[in-house]
N, C-alpha and C. Protein backbone atom coordinates (compact mmCIF):
# COMPACT_ATOMS: atom_id res chain seq x y z
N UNK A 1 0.84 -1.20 0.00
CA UNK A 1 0.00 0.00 0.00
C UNK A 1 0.88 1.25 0.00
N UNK A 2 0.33 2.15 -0.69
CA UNK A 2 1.11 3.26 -0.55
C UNK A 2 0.66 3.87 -0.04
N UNK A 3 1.08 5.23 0.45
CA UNK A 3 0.41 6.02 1.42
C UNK A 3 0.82 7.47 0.81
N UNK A 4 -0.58 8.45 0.51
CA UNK A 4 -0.45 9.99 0.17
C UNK A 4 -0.26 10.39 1.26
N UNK A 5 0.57 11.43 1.55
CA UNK A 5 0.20 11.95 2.77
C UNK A 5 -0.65 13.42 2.45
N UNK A 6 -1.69 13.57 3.21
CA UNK A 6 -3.05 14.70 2.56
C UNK A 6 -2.28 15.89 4.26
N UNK A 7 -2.39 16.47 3.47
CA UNK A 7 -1.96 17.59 4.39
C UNK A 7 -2.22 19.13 3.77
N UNK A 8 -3.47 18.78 3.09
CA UNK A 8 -4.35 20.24 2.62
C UNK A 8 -3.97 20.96 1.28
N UNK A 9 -2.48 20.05 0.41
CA UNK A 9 -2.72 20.79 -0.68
C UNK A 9 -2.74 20.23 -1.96
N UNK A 10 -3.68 20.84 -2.83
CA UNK A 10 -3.65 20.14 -4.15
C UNK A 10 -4.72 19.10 -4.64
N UNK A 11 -5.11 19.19 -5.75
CA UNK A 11 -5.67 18.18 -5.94
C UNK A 11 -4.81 16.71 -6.45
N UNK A 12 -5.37 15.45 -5.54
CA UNK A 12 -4.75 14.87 -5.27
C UNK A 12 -5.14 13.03 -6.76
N UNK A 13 -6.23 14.23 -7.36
CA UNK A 13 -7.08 12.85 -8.09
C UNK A 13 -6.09 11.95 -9.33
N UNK A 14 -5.47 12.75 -10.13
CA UNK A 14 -4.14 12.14 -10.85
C UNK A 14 -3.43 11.85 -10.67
N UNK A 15 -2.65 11.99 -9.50
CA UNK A 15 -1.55 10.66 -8.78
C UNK A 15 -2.46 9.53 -8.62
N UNK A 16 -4.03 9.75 -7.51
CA UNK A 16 -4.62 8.65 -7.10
C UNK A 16 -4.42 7.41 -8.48
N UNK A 17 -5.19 7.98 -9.69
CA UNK A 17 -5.68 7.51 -10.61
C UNK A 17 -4.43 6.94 -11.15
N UNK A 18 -3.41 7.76 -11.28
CA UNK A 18 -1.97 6.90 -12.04
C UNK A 18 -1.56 6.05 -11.59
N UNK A 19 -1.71 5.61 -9.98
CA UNK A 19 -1.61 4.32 -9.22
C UNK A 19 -2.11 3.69 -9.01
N UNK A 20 -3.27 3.49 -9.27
CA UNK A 20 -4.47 2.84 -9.39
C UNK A 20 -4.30 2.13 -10.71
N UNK A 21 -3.85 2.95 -11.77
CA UNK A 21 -4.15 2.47 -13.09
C UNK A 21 -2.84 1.31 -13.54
N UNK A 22 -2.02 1.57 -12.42
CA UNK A 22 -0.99 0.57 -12.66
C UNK A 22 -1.12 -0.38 -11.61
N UNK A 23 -2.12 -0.75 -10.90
CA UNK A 23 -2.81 -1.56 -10.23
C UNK A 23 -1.84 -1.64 -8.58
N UNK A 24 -1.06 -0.35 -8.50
CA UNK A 24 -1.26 0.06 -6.69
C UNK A 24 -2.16 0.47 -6.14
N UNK A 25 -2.27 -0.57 -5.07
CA UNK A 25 -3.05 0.09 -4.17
C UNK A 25 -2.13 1.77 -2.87
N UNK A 26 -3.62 2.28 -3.02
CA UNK A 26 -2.83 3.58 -2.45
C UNK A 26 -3.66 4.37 -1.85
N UNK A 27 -3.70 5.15 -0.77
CA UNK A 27 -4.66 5.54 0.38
C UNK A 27 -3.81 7.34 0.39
N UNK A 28 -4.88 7.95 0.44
CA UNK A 28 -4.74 9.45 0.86
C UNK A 28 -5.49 9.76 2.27
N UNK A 29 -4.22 10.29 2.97
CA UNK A 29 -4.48 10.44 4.49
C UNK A 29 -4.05 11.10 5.19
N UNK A 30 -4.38 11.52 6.02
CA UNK A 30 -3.62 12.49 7.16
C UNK A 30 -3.47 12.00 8.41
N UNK A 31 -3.92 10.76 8.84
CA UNK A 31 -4.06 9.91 9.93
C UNK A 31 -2.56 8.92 9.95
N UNK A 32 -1.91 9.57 10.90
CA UNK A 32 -0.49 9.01 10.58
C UNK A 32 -0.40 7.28 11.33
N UNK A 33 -1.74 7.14 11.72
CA UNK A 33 -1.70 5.53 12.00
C UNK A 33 -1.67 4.73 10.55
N UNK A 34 -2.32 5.33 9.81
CA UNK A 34 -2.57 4.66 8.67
C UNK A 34 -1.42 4.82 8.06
N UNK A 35 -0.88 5.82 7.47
CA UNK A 35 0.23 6.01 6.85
C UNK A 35 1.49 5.44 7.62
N UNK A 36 1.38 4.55 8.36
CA UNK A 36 2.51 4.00 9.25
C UNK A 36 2.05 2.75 8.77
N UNK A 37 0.99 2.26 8.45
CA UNK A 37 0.75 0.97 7.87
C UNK A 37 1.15 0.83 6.27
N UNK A 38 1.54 1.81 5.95
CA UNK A 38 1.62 1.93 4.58
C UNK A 38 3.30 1.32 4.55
N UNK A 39 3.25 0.81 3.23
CA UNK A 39 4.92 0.26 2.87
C UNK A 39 5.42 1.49 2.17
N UNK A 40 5.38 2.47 1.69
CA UNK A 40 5.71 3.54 1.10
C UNK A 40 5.11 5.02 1.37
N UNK A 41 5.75 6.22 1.15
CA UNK A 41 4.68 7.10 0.92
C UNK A 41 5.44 8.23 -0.01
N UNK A 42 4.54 9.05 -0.69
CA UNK A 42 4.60 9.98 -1.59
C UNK A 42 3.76 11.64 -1.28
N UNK A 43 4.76 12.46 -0.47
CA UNK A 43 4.48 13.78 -0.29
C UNK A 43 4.39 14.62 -1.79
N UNK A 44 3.19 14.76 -1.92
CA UNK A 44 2.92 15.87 -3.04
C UNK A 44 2.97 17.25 -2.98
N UNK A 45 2.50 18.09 -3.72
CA UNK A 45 2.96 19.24 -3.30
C UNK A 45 2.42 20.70 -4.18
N UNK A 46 1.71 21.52 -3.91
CA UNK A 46 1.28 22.43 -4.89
C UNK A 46 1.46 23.75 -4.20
N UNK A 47 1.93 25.07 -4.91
CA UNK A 47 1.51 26.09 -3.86
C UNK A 47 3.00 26.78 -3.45
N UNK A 48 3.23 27.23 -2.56
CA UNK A 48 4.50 28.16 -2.20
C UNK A 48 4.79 27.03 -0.80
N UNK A 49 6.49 27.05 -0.86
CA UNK A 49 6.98 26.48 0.19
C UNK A 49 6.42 26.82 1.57
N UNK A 50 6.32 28.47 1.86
CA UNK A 50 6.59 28.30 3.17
C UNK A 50 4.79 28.00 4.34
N UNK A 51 4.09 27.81 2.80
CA UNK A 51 2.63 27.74 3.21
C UNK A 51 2.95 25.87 3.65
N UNK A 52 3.18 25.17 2.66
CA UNK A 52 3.23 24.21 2.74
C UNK A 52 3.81 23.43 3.92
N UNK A 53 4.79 23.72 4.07
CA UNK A 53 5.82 23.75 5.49
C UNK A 53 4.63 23.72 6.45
N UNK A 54 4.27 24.87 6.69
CA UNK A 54 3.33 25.72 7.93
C UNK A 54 2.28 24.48 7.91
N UNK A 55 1.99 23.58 6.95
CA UNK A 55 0.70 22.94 7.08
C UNK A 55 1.34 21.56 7.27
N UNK A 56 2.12 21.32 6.75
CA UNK A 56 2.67 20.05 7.07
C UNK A 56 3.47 20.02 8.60
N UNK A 57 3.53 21.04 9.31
CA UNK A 57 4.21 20.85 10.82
C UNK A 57 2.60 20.45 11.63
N UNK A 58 1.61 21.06 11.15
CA UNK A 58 -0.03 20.48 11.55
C UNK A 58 0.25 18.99 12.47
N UNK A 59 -0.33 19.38 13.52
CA UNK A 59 -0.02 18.04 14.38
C UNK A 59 1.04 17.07 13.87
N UNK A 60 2.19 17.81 13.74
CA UNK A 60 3.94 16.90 13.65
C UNK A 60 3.84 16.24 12.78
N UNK A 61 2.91 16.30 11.80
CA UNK A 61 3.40 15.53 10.37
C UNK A 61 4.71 15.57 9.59
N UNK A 62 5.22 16.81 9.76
CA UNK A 62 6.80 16.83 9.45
C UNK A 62 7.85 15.97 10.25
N UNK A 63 7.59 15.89 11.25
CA UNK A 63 8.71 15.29 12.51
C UNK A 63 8.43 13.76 11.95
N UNK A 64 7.03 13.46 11.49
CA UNK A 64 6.61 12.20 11.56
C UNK A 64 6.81 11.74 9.89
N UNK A 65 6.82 11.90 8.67
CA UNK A 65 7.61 12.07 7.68
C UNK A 65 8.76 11.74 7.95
N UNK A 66 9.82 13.06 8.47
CA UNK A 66 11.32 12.57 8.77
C UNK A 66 11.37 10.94 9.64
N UNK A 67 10.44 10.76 10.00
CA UNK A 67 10.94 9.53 11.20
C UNK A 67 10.31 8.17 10.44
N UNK A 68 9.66 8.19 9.51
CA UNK A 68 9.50 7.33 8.70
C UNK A 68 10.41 7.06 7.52
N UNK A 69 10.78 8.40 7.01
CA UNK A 69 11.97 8.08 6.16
C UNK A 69 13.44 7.56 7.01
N UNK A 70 13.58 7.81 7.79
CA UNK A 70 14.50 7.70 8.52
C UNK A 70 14.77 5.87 9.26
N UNK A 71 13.59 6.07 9.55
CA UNK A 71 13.30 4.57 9.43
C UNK A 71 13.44 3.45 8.75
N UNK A 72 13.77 3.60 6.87
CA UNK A 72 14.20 2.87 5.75
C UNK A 72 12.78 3.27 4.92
N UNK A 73 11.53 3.74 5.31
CA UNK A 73 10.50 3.54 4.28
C UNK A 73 10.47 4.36 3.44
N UNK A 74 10.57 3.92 2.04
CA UNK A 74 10.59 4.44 0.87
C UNK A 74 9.95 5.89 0.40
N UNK A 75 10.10 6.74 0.52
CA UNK A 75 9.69 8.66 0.57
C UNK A 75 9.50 9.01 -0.79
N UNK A 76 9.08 9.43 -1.18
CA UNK A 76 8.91 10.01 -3.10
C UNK A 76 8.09 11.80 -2.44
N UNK A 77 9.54 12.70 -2.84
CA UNK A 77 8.34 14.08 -2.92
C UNK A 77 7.92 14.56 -4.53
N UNK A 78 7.17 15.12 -4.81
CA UNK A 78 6.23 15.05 -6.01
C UNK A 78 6.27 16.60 -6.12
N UNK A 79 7.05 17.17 -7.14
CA UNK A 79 7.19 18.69 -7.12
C UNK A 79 7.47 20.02 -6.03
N UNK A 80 6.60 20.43 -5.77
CA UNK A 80 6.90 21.56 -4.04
C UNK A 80 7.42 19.74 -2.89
N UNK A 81 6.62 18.81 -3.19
CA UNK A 81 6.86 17.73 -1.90
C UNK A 81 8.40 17.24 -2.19
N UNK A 82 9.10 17.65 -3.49
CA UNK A 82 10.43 16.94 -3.62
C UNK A 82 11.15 18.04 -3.13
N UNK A 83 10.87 19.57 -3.26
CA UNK A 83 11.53 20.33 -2.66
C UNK A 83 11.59 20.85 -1.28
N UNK A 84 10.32 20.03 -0.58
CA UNK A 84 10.29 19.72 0.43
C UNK A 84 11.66 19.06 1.74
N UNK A 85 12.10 17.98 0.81
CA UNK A 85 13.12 17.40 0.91
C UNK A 85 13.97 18.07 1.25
N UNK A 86 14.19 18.77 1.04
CA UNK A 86 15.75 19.59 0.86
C UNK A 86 15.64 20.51 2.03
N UNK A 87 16.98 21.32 2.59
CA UNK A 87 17.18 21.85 4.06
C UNK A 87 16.51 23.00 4.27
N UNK A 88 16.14 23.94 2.94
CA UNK A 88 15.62 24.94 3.02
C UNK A 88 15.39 25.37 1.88
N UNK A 89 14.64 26.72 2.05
CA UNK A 89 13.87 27.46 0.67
C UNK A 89 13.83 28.84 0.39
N UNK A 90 14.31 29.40 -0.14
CA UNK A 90 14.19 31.12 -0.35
C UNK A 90 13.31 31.41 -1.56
N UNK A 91 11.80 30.65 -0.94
CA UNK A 91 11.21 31.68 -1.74
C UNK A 91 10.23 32.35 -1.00
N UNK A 92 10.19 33.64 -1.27
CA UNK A 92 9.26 34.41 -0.22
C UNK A 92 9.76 34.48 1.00
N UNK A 93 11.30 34.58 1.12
CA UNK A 93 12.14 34.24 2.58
C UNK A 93 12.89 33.56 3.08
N UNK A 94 12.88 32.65 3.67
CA UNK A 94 13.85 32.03 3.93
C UNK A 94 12.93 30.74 4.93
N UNK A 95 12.94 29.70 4.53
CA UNK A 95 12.25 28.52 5.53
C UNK A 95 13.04 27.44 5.13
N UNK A 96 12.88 26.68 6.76
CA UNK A 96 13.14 25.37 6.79
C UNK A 96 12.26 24.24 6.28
N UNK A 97 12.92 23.34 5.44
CA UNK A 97 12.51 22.06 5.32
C UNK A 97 12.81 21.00 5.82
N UNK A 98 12.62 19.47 5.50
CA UNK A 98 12.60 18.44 5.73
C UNK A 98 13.99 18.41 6.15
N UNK A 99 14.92 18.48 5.31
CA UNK A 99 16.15 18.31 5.60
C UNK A 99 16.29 16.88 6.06
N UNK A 100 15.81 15.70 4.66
CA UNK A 100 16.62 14.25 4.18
C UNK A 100 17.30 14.69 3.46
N UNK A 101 17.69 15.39 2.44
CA UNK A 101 18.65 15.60 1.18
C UNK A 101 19.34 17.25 1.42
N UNK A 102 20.59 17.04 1.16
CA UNK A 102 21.11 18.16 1.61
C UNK A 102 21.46 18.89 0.02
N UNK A 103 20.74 20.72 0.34
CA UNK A 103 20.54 21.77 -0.65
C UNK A 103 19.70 22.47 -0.30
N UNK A 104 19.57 23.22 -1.47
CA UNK A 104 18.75 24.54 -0.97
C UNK A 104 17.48 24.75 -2.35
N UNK A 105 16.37 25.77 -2.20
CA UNK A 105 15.59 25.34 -3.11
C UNK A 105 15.62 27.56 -3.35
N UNK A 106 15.70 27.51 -4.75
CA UNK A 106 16.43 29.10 -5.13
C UNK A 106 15.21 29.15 -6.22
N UNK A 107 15.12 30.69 -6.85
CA UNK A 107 14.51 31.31 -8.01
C UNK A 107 14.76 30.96 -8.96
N UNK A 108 13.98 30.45 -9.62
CA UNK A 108 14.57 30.12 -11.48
C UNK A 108 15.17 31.83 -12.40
N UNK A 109 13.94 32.32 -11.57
CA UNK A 109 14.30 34.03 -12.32
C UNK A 109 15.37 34.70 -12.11
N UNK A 110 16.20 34.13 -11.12
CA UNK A 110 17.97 34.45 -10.99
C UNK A 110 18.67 34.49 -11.77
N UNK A 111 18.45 32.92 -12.37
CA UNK A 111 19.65 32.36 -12.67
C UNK A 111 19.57 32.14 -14.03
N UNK A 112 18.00 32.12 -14.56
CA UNK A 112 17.74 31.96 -16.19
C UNK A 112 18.26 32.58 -17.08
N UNK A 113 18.65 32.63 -18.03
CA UNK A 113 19.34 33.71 -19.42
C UNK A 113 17.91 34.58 -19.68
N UNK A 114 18.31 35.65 -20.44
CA UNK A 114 16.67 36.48 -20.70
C UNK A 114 16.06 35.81 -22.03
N UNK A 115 14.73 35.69 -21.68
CA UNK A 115 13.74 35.27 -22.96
C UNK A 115 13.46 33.70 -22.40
N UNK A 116 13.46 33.12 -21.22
CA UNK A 116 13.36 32.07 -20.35
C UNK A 116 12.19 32.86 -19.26
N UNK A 117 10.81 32.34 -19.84
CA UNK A 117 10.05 32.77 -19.42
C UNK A 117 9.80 31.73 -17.69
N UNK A 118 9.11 32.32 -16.84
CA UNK A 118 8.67 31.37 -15.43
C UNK A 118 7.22 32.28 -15.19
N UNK A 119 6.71 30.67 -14.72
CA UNK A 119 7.02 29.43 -14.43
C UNK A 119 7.69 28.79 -15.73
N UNK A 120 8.57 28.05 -15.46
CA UNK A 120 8.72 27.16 -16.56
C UNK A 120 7.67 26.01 -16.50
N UNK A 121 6.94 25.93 -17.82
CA UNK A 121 5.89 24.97 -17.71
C UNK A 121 6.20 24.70 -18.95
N UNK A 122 5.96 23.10 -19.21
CA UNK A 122 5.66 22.36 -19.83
C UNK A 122 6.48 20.81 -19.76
N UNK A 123 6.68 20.30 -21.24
CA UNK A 123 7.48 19.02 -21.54
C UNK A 123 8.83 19.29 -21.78
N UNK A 124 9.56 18.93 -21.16
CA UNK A 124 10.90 18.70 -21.27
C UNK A 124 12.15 17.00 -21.00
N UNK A 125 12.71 17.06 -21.62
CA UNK A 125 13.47 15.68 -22.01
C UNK A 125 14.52 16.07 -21.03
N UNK A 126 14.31 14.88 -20.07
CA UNK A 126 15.22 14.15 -19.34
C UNK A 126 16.28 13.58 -19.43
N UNK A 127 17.70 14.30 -18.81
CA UNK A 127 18.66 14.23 -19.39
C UNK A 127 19.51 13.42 -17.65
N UNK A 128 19.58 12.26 -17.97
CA UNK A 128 20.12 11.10 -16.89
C UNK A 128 21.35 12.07 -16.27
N UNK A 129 22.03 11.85 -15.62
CA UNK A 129 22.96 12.03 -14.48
C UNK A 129 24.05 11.13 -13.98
N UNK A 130 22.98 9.89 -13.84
CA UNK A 130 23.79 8.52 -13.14
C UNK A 130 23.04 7.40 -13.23
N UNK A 131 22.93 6.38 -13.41
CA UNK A 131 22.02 5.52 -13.65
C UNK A 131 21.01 5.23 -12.07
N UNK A 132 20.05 5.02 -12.28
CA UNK A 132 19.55 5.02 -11.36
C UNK A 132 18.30 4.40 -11.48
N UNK A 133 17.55 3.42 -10.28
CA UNK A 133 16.39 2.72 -10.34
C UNK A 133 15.21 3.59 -10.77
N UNK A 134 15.22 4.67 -10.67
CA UNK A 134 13.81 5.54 -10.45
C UNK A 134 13.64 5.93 -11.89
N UNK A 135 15.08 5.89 -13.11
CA UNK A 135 14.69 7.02 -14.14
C UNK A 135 15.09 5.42 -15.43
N UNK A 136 15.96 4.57 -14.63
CA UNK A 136 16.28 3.59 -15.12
C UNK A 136 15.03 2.91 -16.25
N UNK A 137 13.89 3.32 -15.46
CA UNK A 137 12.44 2.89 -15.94
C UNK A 137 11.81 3.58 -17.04
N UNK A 138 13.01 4.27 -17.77
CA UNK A 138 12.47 5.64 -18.72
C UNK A 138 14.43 5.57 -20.04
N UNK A 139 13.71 6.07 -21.05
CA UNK A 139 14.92 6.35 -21.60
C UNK A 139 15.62 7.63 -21.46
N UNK A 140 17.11 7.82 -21.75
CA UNK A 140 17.50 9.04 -21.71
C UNK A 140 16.69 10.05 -22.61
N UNK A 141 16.34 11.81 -22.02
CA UNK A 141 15.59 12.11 -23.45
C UNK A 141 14.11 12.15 -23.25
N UNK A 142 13.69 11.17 -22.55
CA UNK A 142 11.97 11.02 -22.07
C UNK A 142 12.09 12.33 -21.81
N UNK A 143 10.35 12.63 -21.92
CA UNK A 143 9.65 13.96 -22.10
C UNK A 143 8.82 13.91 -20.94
N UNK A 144 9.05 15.00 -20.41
CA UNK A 144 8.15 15.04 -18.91
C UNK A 144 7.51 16.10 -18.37
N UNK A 145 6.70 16.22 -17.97
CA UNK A 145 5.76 17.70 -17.99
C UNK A 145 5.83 18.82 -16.46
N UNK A 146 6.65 19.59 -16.75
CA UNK A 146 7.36 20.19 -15.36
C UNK A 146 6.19 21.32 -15.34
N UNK A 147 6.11 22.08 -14.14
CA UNK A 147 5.40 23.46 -13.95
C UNK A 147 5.71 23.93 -12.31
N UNK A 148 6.61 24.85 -12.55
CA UNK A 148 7.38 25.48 -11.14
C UNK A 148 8.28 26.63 -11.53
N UNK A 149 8.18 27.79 -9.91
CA UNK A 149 8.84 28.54 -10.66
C UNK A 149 10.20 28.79 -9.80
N UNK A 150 10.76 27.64 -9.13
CA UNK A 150 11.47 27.46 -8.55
C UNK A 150 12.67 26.08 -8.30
N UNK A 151 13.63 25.93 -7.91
CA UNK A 151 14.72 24.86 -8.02
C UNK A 151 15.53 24.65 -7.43
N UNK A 152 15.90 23.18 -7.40
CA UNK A 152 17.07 22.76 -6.07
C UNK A 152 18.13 23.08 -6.81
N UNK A 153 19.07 23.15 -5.84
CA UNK A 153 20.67 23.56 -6.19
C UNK A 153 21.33 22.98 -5.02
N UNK A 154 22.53 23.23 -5.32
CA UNK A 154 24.19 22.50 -4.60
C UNK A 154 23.39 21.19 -4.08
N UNK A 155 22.96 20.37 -5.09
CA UNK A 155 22.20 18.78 -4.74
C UNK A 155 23.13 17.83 -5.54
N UNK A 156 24.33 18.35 -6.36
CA UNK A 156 25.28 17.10 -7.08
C UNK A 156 25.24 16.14 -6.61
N UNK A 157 25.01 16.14 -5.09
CA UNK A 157 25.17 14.41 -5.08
C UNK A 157 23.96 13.52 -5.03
N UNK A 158 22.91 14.11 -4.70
CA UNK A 158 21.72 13.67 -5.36
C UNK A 158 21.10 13.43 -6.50
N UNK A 159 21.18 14.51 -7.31
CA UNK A 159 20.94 14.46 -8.82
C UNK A 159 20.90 13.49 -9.27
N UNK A 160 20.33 12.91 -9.96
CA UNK A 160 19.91 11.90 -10.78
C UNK A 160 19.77 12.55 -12.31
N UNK A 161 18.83 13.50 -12.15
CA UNK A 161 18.74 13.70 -13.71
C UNK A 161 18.12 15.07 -13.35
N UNK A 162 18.38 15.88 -15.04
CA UNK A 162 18.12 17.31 -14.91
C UNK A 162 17.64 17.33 -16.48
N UNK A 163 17.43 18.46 -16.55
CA UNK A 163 17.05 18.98 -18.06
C UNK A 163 17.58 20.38 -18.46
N UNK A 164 17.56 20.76 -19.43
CA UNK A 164 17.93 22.22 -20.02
C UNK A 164 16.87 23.22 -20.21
N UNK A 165 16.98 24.07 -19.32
CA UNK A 165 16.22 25.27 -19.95
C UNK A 165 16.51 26.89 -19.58
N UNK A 166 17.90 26.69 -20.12
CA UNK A 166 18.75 28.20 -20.12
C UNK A 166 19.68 27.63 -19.88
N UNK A 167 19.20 27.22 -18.44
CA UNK A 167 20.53 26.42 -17.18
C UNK A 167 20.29 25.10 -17.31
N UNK A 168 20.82 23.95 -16.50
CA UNK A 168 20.48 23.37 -15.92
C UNK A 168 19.29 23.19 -15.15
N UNK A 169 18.50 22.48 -14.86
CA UNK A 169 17.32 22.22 -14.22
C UNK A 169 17.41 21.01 -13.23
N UNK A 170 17.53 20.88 -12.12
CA UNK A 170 17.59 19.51 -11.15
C UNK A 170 15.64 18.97 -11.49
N UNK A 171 16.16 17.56 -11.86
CA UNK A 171 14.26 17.19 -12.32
C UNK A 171 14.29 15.56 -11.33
N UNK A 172 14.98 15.48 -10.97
CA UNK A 172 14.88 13.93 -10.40
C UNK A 172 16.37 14.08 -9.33
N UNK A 173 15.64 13.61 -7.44
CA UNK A 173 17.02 13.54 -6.86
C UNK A 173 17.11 11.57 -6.12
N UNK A 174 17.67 11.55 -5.25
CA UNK A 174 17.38 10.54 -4.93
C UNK A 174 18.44 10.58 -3.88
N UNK A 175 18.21 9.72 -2.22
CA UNK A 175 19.42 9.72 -1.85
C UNK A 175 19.19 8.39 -0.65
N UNK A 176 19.40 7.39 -1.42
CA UNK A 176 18.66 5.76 -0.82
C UNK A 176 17.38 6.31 -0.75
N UNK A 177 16.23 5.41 0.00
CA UNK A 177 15.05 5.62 0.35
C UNK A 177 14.28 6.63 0.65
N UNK A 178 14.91 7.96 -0.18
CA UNK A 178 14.35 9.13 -0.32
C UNK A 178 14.50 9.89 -1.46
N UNK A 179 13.53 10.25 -2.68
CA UNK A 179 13.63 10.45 -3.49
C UNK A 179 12.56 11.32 -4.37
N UNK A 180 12.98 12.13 -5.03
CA UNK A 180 11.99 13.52 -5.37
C UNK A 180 12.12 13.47 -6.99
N UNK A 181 10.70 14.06 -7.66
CA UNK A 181 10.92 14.50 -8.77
C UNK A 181 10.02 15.90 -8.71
N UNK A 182 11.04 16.66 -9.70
CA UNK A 182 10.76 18.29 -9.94
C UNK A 182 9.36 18.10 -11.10
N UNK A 183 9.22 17.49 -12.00
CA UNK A 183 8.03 16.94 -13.00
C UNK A 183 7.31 15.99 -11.83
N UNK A 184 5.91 16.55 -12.57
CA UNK A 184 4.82 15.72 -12.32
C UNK A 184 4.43 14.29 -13.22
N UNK A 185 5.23 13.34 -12.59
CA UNK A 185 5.09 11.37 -13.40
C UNK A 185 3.25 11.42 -13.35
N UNK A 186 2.38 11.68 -12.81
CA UNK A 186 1.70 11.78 -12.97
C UNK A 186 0.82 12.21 -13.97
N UNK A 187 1.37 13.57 -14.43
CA UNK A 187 0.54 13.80 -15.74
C UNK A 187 1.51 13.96 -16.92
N UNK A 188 2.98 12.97 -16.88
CA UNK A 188 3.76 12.86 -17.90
C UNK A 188 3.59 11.57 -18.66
N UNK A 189 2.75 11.20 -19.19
CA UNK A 189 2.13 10.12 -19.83
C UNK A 189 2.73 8.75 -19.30
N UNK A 190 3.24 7.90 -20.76
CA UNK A 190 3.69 6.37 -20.05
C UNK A 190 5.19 6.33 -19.39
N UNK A 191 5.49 7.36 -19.77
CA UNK A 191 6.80 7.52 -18.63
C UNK A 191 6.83 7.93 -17.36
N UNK A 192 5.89 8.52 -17.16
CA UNK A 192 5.39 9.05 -15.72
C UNK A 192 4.94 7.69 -15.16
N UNK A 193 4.37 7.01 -15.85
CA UNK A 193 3.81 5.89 -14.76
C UNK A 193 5.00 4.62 -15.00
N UNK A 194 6.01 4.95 -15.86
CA UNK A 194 6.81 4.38 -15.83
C UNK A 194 8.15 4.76 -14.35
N UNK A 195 8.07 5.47 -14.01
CA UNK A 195 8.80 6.15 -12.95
C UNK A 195 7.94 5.92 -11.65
N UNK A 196 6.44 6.31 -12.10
CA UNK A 196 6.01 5.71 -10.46
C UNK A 196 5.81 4.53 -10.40
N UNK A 197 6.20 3.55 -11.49
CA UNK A 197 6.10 2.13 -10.76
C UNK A 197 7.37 1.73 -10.60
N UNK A 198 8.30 2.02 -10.90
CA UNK A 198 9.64 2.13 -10.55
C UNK A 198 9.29 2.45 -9.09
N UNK A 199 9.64 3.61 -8.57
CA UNK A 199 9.20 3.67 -7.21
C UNK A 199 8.35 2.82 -6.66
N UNK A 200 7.12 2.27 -6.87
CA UNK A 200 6.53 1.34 -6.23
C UNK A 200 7.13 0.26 -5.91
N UNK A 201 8.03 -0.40 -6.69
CA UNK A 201 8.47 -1.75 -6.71
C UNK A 201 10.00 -2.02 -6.54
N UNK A 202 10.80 -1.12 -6.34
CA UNK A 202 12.13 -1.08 -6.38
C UNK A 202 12.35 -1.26 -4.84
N UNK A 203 13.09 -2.58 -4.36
CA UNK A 203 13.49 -2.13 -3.23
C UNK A 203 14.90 -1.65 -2.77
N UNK A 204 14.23 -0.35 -1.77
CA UNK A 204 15.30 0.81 -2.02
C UNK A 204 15.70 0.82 -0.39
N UNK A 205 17.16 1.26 -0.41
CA UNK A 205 18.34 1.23 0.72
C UNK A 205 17.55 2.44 1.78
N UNK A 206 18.02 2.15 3.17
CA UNK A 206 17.63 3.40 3.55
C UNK A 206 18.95 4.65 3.77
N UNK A 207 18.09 5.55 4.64
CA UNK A 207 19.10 6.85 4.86
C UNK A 207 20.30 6.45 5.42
């Protein structure tokens, strides 16, 4: 079973349905008994960091996250939930995160060349890093449907895979039994559900 963790943002019906359709079973919840019964879970994510944060500390769901990943069980954050991951965020300020994967989460509008419009939205081809179980499930080049106007950095040793769009783009991290993508596998067709069943079924090392 997998386990969403529902912690107030986003609609949550196209992950449900993309795991479903690859015949996981998978529960959206905020009841951390349940999600402790779960063999996996996948923090999603829509919205500005430091809102998200603020809602996910909601009766210690953050403390309780870290202590499940920490534990060996398999973590997937899902856009804002992969940048979740990471130690902190400057957007709109300065906040703490999860802090499993060590980096920081910065402005695309910094660092872009001019005529690199943000959000950056759309399909972009996935450009590998290191071989790895999660992207292993996809060819180099796969097309994947990003929308954010923000990005991890100093994550080299996480990185898995990135894409081009001006700069560099971090799109996939991983670091044992914790692991994020900047694209939504969800609404990136058969490669998207090629990546979340990768995650479903891979058994992965812990922290």
């Amino acid at each position: 079973m997998i386990g969403i963790v529902d912690y107030g943002v986003g609609n949550l019906y196209s992950l449900t349905s993309s795991l479903r359709a690859l015949g996981q079973a998978c529960a959206v919840s905020a009841d951390r008994d349940e999600l402790e019964r779960c063999d996996r879970l996948i923090l999603p994510g829509v919205g500005a960091f430091g809102d998200a944060m603020a809602k996910l500390r909601v009766g210690g769901m953050d403390a309780f996250v870290i202590d499940q990943a920490r534990q060996g069980k398999p973590l997937m954050g899902i856009c804002l939930g992969m940048q979740m991951l990471f130690d902190e965020s400057r957007e709109h300020g300065r906040h703490k995160g999860l802090g499993l994967i060590g980096g920081s989460v910065e402005a695309l509008a910094n660092d872009l060349p001019s005529g690199y419009k943000v959000p950056h939205m759309g399909w972009n081809a996935l450009r590998k890093r290191r071989q790895d179980p999660l992207t292993d499930a996809v060819a180099d080049g796969a097309y994947v449907y990003f929308v954010h106007s923000f990005y991890a950095k100093h994550c080299d040793a996480a990185c898995i895979a990135d894409c081009e769009y001006g700069i560099p783009v971090t799109a996939a991290v991983r670091q044992n039994n914790v692991m994020g993508t900047q694209f939504h596998p969800e609404k990136s067709g058969e490669d998207g559900l090629r990546i979340l069943q990768a995650f479903a079924t891979t058994q992965w090392g812990r922290v």
